[in-house]
Protein backbone atom coordinates (compact mmCIF):
# COMPACT_ATOMS: atom_id res chain seq x y z
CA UNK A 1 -142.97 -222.09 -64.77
CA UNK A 2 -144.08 -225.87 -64.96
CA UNK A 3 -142.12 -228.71 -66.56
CA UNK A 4 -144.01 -231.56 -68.58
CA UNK A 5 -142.40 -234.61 -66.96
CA UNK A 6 -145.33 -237.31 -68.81
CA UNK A 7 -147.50 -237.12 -71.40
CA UNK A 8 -149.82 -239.67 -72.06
CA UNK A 9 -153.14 -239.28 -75.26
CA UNK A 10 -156.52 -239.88 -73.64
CA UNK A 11 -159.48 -240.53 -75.68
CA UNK A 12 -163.19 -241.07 -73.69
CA UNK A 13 -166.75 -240.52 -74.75
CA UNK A 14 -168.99 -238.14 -72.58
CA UNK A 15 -172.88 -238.82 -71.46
CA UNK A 16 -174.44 -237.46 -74.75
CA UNK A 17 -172.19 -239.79 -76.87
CA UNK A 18 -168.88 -237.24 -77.92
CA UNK A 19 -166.12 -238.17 -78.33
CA UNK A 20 -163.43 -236.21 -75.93
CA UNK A 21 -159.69 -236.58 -77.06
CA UNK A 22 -156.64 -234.90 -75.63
CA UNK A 23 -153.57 -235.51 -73.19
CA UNK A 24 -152.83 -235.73 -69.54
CA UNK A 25 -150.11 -234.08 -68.72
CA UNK A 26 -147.99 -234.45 -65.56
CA UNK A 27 -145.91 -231.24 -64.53
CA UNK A 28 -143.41 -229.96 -62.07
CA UNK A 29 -143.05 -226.97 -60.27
CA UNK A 30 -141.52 -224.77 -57.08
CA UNK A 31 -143.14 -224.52 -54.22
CA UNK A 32 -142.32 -222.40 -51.15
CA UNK A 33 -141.95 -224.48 -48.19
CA UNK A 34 -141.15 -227.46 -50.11
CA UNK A 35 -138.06 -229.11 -50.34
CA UNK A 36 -137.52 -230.47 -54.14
CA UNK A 37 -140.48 -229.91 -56.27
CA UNK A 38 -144.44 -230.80 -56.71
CA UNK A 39 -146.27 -232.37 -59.21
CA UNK A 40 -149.59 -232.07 -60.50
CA UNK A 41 -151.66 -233.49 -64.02
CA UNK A 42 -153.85 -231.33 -65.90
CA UNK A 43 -156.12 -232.54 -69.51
CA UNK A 44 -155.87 -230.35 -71.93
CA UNK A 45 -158.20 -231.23 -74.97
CA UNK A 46 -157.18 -231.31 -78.51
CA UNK A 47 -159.55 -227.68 -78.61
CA UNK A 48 -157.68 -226.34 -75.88
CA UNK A 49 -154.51 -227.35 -77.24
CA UNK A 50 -155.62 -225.92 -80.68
CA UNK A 51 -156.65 -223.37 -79.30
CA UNK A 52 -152.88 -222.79 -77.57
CA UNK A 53 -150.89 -223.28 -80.51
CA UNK A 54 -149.22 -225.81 -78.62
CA UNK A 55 -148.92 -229.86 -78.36
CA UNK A 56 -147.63 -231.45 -75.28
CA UNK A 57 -144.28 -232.94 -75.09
CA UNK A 58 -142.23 -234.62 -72.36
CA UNK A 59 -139.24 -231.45 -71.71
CA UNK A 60 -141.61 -228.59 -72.81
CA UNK A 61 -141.91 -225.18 -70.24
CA UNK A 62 -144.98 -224.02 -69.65
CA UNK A 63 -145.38 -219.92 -68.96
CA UNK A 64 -148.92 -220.28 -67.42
CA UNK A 65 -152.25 -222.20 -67.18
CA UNK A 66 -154.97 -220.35 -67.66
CA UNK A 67 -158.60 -221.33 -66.87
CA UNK A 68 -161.76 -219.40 -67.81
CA UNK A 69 -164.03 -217.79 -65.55
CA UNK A 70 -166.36 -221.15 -64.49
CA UNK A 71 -162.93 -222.95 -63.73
CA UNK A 72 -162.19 -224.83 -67.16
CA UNK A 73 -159.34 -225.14 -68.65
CA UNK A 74 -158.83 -222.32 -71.25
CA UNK A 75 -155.07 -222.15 -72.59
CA UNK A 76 -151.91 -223.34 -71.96
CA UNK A 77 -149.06 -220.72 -72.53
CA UNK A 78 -145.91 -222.55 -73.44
CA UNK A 79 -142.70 -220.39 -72.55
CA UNK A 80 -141.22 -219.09 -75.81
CA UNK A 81 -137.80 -217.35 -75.31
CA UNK A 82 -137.37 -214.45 -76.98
């Protein structure tokens, strides 16, 4: 499970001319061998987060990251207790 520890929106603009717009997120997570925990940022675009169901927010737990099968970010699976 990862922990959202920042949040931050990110707009840019790609070589053709769209217009990208999304979040960086900063997470935390276990790690054999490491004492405390690591951190890592991902961007998920507003699609992917659309596609997700889910909007970033510093607190939120997510279940998984899941990329597709040329290594781009697909979903983000927020833990939802039961």
């Amino acid at each position: 499970m990862y922990t959202i520890v920042g949040v931050e929106l990110k707009s840019f603009n790609t070589k053709d001319g769209k217009t990208i717009t999304g979040y960086n997120v900063w997470y935390t997570y276990d790690f054999p061998g490491v004492d405390g925990v690591v951190s890592d940022r991902i961007f998920v675009s507003d699609r992917v987060s659309n596609r997700s169901n889910f909007t970033p927010h510093v607190g939120d737990i997510i279940e998984s990251i899941c990329y597709n099968k040329f290594g781009r970010l697909f979903e983000v699976r927020p833990y939802r207790p039961d």
